[in-house]
N, C-alpha and C. Protein backbone atom coordinates (compact mmCIF):
# COMPACT_ATOMS: atom_id res chain seq x y z
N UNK A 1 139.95 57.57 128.53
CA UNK A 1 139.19 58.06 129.65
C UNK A 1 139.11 59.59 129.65
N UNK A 2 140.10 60.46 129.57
CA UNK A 2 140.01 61.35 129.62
C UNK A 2 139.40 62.29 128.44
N UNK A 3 139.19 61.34 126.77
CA UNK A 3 138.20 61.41 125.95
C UNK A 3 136.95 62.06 126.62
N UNK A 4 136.67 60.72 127.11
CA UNK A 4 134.98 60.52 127.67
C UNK A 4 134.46 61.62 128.67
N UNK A 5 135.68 62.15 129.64
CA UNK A 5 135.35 63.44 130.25
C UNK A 5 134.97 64.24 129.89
N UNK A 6 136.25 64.42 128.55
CA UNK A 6 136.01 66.03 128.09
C UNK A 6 134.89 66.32 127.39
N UNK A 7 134.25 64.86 126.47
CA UNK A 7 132.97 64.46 125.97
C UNK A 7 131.26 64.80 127.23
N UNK A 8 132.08 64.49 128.20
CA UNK A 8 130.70 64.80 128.74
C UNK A 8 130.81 66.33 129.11
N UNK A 9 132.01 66.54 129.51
CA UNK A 9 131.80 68.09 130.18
C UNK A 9 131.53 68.59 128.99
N UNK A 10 131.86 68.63 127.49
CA UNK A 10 131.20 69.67 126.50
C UNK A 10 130.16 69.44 126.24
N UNK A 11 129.66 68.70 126.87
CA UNK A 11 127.75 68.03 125.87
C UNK A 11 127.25 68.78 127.89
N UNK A 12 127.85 69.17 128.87
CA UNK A 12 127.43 69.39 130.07
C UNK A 12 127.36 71.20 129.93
N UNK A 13 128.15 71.75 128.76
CA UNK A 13 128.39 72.87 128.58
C UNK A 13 127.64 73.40 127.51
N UNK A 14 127.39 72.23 126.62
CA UNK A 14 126.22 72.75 125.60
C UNK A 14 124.56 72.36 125.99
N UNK A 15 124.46 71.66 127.28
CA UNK A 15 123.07 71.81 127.45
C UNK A 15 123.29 72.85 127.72
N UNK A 16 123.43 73.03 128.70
CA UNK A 16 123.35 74.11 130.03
C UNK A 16 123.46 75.43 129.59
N UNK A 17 124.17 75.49 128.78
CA UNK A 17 124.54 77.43 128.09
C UNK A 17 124.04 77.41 126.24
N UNK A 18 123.62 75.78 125.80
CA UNK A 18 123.46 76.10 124.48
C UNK A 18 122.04 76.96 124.13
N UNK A 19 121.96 77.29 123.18
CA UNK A 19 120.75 78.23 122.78
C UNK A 19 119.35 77.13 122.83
N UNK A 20 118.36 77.70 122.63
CA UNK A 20 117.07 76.85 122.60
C UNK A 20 116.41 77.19 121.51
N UNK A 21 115.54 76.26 121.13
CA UNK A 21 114.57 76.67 119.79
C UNK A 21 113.22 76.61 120.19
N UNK A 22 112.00 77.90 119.51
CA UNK A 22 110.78 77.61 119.53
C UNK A 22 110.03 77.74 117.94
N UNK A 23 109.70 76.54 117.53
CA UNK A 23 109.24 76.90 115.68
C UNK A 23 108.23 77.66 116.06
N UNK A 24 107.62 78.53 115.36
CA UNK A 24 106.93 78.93 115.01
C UNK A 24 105.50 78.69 113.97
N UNK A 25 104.46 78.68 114.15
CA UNK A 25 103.47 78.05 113.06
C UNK A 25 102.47 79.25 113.30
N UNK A 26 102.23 79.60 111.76
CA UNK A 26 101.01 80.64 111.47
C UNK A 26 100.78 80.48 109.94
N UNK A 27 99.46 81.00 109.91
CA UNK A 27 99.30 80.67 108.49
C UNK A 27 99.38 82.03 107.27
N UNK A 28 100.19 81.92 106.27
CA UNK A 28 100.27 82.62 105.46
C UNK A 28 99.08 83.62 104.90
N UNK A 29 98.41 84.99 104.65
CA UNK A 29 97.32 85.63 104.50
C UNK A 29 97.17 85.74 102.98
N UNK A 30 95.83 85.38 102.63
CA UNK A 30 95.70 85.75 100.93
C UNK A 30 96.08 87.21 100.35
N UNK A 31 96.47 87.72 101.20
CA UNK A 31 97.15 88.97 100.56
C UNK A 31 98.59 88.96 99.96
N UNK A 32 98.92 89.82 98.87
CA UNK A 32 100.38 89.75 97.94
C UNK A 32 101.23 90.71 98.68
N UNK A 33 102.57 90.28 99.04
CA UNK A 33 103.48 91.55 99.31
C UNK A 33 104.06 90.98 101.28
N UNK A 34 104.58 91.99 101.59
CA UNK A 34 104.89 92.10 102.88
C UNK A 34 103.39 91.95 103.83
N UNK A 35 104.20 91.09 105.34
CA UNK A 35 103.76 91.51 106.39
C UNK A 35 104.06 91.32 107.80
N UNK A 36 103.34 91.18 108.84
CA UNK A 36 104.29 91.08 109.80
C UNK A 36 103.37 89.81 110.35
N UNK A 37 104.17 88.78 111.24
CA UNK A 37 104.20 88.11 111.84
C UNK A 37 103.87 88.61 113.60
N UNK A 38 103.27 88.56 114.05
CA UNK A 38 103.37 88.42 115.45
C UNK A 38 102.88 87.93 116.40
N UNK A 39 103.41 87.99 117.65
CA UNK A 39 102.84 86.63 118.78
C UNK A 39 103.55 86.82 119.94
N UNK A 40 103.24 86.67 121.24
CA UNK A 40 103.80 86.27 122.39
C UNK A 40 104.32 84.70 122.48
N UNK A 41 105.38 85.24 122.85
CA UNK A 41 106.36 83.91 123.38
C UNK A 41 106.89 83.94 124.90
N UNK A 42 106.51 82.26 125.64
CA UNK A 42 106.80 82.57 127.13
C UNK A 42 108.36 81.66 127.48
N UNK A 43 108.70 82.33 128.34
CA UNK A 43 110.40 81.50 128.50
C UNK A 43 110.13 80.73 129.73
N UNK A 44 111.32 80.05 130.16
CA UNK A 44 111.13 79.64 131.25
C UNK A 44 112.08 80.35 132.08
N UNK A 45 112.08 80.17 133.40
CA UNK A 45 112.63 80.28 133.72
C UNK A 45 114.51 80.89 134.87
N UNK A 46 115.15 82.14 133.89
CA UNK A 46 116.34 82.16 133.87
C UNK A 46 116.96 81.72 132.66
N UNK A 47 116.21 81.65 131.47
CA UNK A 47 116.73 80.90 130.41
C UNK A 47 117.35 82.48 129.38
N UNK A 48 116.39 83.60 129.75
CA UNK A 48 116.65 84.71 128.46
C UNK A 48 117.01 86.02 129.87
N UNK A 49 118.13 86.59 129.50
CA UNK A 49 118.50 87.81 130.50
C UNK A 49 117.87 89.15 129.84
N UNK A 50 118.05 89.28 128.37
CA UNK A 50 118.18 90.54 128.42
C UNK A 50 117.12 89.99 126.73
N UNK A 51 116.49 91.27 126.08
CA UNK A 51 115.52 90.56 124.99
C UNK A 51 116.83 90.75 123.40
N UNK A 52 118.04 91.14 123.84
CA UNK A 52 119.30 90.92 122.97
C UNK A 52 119.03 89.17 123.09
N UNK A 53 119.09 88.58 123.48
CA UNK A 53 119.46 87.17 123.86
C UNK A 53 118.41 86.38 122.96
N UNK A 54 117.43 87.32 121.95
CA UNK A 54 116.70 85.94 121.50
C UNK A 54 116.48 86.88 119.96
N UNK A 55 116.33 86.10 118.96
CA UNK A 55 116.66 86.03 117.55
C UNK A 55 115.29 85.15 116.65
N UNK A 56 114.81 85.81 115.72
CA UNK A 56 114.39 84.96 114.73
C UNK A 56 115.17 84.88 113.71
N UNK A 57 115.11 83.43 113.32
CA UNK A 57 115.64 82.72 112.21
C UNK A 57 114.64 82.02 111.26
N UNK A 58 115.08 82.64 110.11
CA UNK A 58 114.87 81.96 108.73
C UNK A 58 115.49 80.55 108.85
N UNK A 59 114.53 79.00 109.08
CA UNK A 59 115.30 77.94 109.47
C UNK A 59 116.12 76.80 108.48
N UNK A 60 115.41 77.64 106.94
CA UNK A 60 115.85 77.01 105.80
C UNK A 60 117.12 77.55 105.35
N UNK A 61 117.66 78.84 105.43
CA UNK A 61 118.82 79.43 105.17
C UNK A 61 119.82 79.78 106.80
N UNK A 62 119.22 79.51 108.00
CA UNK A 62 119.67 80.22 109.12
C UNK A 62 120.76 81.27 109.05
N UNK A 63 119.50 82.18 108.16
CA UNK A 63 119.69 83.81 108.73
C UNK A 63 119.09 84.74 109.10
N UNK A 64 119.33 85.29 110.17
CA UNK A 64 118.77 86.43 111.38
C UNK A 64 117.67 87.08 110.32
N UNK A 65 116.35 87.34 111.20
CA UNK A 65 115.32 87.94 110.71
C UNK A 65 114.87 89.29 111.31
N UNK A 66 114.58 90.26 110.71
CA UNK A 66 114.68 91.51 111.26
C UNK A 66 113.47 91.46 112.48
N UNK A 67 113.83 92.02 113.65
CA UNK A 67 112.79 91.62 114.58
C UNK A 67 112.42 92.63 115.46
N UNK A 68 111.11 92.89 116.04
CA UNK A 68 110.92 94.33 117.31
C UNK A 68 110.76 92.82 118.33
N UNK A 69 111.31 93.32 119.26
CA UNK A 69 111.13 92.50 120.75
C UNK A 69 110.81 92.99 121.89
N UNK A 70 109.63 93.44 122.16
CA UNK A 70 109.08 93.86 123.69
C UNK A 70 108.97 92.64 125.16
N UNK A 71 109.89 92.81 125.92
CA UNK A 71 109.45 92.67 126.73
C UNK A 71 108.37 92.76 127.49
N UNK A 72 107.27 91.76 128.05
CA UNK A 72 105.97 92.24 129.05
C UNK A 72 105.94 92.01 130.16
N UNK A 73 106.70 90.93 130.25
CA UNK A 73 107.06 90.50 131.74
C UNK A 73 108.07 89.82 131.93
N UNK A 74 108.70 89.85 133.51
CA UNK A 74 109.89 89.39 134.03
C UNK A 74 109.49 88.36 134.87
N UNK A 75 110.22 87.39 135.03
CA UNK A 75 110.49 86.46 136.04
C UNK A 75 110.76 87.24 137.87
N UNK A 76 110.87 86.92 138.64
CA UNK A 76 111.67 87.65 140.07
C UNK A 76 112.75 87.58 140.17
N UNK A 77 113.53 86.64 139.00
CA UNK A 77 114.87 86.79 139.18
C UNK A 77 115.66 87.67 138.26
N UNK A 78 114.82 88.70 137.36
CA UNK A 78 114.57 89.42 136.38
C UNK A 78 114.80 89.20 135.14
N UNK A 79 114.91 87.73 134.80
CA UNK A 79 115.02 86.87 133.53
C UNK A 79 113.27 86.93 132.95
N UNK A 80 113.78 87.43 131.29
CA UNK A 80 112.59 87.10 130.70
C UNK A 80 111.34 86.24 131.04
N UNK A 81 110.08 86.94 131.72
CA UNK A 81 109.16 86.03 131.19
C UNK A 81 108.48 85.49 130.00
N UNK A 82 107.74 86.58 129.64
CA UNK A 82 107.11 86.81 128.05
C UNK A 82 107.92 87.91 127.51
N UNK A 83 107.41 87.85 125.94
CA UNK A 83 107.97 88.96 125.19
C UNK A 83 106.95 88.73 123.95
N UNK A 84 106.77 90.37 123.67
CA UNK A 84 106.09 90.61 122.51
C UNK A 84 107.31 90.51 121.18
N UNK A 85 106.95 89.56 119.80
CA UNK A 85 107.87 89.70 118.97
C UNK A 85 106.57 90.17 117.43
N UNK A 86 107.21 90.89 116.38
CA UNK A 86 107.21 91.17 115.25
C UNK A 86 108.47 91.12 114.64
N UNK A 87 107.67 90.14 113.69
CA UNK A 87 109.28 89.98 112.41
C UNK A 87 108.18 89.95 110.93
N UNK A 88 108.80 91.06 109.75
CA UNK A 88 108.37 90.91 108.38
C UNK A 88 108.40 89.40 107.60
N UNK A 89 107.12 89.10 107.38
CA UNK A 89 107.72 88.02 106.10
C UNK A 89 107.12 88.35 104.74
N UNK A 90 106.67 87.73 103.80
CA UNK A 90 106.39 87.71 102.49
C UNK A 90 105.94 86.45 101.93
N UNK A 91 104.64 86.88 101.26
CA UNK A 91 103.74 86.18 100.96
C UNK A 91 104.01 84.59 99.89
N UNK A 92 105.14 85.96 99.33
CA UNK A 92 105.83 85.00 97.89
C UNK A 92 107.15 83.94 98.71
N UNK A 93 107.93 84.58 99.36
CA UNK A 93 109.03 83.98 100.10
C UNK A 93 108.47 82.81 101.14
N UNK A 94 108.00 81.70 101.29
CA UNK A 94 107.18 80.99 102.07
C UNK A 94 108.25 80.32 102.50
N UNK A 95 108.24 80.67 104.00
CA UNK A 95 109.45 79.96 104.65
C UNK A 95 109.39 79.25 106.23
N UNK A 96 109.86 78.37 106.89
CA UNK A 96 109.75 78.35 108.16
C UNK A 96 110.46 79.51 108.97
N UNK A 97 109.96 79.79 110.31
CA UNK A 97 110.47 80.88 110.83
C UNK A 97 110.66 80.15 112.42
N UNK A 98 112.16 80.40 113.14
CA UNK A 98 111.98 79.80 114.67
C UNK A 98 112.60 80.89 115.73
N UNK A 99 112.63 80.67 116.78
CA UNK A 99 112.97 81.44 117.70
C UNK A 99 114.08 81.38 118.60
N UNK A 100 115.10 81.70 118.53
CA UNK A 100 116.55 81.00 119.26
C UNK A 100 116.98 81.73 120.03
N UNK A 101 116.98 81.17 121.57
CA UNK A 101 117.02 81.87 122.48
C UNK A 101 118.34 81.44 123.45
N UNK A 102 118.96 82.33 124.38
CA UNK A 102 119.67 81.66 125.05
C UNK A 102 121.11 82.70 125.46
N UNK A 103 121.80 82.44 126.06
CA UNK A 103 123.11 83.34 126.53
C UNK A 103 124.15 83.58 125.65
N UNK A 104 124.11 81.84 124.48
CA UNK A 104 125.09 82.43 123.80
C UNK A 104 124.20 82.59 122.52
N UNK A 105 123.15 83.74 122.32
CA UNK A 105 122.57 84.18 121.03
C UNK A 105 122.34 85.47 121.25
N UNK A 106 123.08 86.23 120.31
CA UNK A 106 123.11 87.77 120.48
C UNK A 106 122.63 88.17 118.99
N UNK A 107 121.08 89.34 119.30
CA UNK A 107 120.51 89.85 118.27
C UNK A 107 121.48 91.15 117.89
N UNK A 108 121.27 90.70 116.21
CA UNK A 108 121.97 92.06 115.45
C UNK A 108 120.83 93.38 114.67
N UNK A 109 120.02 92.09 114.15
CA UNK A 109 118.79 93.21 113.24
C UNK A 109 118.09 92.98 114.04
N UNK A 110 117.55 94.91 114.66
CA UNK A 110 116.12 95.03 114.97
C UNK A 110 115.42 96.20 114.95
N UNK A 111 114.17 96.58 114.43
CA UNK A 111 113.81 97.39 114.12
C UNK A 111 112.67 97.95 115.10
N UNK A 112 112.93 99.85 115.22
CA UNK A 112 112.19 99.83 116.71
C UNK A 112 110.77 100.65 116.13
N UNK A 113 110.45 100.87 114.72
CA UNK A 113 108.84 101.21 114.34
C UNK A 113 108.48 100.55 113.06
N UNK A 114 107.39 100.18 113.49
CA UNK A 114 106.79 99.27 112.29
C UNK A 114 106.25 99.91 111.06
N UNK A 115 106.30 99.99 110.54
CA UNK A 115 105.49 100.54 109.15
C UNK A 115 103.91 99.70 109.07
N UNK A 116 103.07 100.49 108.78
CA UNK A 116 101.78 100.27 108.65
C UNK A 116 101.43 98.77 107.80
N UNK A 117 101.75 97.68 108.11
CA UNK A 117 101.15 96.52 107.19
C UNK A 117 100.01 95.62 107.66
N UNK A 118 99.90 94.39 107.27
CA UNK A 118 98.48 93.70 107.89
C UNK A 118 99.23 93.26 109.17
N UNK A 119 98.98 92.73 109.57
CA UNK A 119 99.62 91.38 110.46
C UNK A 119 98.98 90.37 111.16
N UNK A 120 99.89 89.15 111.03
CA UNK A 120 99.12 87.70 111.11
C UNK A 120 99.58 86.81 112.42
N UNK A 121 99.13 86.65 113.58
CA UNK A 121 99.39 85.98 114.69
C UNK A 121 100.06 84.82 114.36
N UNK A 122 101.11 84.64 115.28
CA UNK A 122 101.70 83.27 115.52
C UNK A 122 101.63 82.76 116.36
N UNK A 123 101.31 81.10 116.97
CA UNK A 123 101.79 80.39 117.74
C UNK A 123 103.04 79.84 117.80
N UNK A 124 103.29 78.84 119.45
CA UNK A 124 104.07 78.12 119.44
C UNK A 124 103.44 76.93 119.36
N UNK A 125 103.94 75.77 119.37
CA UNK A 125 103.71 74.46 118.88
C UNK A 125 103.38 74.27 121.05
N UNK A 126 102.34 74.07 120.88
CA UNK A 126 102.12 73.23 122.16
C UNK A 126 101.02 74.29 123.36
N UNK A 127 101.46 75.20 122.75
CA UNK A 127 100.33 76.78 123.30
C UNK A 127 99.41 76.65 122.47
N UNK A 128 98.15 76.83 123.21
CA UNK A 128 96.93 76.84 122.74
C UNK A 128 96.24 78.18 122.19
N UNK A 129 95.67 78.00 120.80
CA UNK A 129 94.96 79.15 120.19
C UNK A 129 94.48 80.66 120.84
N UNK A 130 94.57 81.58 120.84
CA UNK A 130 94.12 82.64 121.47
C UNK A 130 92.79 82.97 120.70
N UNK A 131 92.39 83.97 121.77
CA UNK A 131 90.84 83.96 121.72
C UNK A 131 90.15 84.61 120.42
N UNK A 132 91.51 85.82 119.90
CA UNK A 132 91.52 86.41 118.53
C UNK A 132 91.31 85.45 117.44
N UNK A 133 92.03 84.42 117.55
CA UNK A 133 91.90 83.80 116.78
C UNK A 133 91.00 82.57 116.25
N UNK A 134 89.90 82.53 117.78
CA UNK A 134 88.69 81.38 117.38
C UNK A 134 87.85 81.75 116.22
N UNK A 135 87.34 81.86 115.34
CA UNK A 135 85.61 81.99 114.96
C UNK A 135 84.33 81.37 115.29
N UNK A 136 83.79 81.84 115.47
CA UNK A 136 82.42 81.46 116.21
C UNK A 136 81.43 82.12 115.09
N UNK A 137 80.49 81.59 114.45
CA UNK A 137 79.65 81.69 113.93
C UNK A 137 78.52 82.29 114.71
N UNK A 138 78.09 83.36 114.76
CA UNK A 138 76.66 83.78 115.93
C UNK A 138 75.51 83.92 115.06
N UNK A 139 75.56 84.71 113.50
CA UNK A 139 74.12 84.97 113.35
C UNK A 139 74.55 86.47 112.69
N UNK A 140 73.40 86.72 112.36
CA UNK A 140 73.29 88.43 112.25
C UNK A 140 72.92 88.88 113.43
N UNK A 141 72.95 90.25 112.95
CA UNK A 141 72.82 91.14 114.82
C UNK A 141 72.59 92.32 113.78
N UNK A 142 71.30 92.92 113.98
CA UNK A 142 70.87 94.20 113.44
C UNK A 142 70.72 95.32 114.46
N UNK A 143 71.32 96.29 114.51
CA UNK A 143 70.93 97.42 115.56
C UNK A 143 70.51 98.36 114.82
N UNK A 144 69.60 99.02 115.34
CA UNK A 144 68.82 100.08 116.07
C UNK A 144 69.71 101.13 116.23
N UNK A 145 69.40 102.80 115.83
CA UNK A 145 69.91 103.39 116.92
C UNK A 145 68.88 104.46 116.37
N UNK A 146 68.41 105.29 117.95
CA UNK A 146 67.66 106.27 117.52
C UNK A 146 68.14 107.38 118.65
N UNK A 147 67.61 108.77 117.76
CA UNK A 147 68.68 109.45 118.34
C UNK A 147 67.31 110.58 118.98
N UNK A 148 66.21 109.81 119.30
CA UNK A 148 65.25 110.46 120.02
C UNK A 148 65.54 111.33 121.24
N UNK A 149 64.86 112.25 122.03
CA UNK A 149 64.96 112.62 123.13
C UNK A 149 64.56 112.55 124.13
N UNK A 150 63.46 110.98 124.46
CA UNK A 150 62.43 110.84 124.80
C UNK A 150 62.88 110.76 126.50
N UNK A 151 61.29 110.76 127.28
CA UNK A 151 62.33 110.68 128.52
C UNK A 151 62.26 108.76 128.77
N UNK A 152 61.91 108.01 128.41
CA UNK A 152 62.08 106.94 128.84
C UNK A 152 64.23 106.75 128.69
N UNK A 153 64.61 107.45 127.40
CA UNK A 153 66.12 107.54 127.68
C UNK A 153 66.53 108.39 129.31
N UNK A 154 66.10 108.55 129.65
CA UNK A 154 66.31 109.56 130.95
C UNK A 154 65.81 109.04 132.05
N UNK A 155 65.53 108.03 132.14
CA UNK A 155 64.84 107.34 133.32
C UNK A 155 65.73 107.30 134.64
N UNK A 156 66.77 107.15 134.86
CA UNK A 156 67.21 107.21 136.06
C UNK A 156 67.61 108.43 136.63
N UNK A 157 66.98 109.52 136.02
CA UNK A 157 67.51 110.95 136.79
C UNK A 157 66.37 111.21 137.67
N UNK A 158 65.41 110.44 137.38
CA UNK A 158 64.07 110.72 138.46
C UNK A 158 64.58 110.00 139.90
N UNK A 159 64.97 108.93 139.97
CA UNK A 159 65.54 108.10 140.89
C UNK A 159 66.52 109.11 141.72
N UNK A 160 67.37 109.75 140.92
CA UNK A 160 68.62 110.37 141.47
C UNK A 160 67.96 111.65 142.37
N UNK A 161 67.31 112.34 141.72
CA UNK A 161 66.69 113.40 142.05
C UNK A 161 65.75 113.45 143.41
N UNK A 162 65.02 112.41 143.52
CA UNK A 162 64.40 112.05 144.64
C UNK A 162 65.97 111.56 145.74
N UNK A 163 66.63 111.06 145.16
CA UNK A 163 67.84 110.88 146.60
C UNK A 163 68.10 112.16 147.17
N UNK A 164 68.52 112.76 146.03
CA UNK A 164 69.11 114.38 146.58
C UNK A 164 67.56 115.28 147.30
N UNK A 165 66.64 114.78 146.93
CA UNK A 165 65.88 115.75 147.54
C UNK A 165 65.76 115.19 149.13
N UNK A 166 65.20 113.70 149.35
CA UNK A 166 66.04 113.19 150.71
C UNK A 166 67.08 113.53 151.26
N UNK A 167 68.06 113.84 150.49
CA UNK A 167 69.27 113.89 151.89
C UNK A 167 69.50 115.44 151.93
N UNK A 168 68.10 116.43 151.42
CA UNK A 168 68.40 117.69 150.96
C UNK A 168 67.16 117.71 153.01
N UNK A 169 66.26 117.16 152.75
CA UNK A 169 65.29 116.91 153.75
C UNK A 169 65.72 117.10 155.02
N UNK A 170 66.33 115.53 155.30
CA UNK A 170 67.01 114.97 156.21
C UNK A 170 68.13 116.03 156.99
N UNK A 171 69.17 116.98 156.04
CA UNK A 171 70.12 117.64 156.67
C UNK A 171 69.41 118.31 157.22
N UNK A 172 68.07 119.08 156.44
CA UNK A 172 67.67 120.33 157.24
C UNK A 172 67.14 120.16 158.37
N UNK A 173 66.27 118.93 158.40
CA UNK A 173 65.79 118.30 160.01
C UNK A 173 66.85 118.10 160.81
N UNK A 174 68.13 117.43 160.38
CA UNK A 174 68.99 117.94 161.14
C UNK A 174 69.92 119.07 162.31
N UNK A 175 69.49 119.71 161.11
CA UNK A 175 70.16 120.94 161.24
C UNK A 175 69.02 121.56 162.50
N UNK A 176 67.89 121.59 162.36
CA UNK A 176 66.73 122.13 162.95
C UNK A 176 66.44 121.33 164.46
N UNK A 177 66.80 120.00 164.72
CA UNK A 177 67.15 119.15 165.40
C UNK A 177 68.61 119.81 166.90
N UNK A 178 69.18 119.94 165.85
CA UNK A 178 70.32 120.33 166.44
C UNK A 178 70.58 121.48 167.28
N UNK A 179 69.75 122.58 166.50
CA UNK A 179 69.60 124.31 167.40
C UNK A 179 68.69 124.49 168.13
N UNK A 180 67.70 123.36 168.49
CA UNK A 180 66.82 123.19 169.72
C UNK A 180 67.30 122.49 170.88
């Protein structure tokens, strides 16, 4: 009996305080060499205190991936809402990448300026595509630009000009109104 307690209180201690996972899915770029990964990720909750508390992992070797973590928004109870993440991967190194979050996960590598590379959006599994990332086929679109001086470019200063000459009118009748 007292097995079965201590069995539930540690499985009551590893929901409740264990870390959480979010995989990650993006697609690798035909380019050779380094790049960066990035994406917004949303928490729930009270689940992430401080942006120390959440980690990418390499999920085939689980080891810490070098990471920038911006905070964008807070909860009201000042627990993580969202957070901006960048982590490097490599084109040749093709690996899963996840997100482990939680009280008892404390980040070691993180890097606070990026070096100039491409970078390739990530989702989470269950969040829907962002708008960067639709294609839409439209067409060609040819512009024009001419760098004439004509007055049809000037058309609304006639409009303006006639206001000011009205309320240039109006004060003086005012004014003339007033000292009689």
């Amino acid at each position: 009996m007292k097995r079965f307690l201590f069995l539930i209180l540690f499985l009551f201690i590893v929901f409740c305080y264990g870390s959480s996972q979010i995989d990650i899915e993006f697609e690798y770029p035909s380019i050779s060499g380094d790049f960066y990964v990035a994406g917004t990720v949303f928490f729930p909750p009270s689940a992430v205190s401080t942006s120390d508390n959440i980690i990418v992992m390499d999920t085939e070797t689980k080891s810490e991936i070098q990471s920038k973590i911006t905070v964008q928004e807070n909860w009201p109870d000042g627990s993580i809402l969202s957070a901006e993440i960048i982590f490097p991967a490599n084109r040749q190194k093709r690996t899963r990448y996840a997100i482990f979050y939680g009280e008892d996960v404390k980040r070691k590598k993180s890097f606070s300026e990026s070096a100039v590379l491409p970078t390739v959006s990530f989702i989470t599994p269950g969040a829907g595509k962002t708008i960067e990332d639709i294609d839409i086929s439209v067409g060609e679109i040819n512009v024009r630009v001419d760098r004439s001086a004509s007055i049809r470019y000037w058309w609304y200063i006639i409009p303006a000009f006639i206001l000011i000459f009205l309320t240039i009118l109006r004060t003086l009748r005012t004014i003339r109104t007033q000292k009689t």
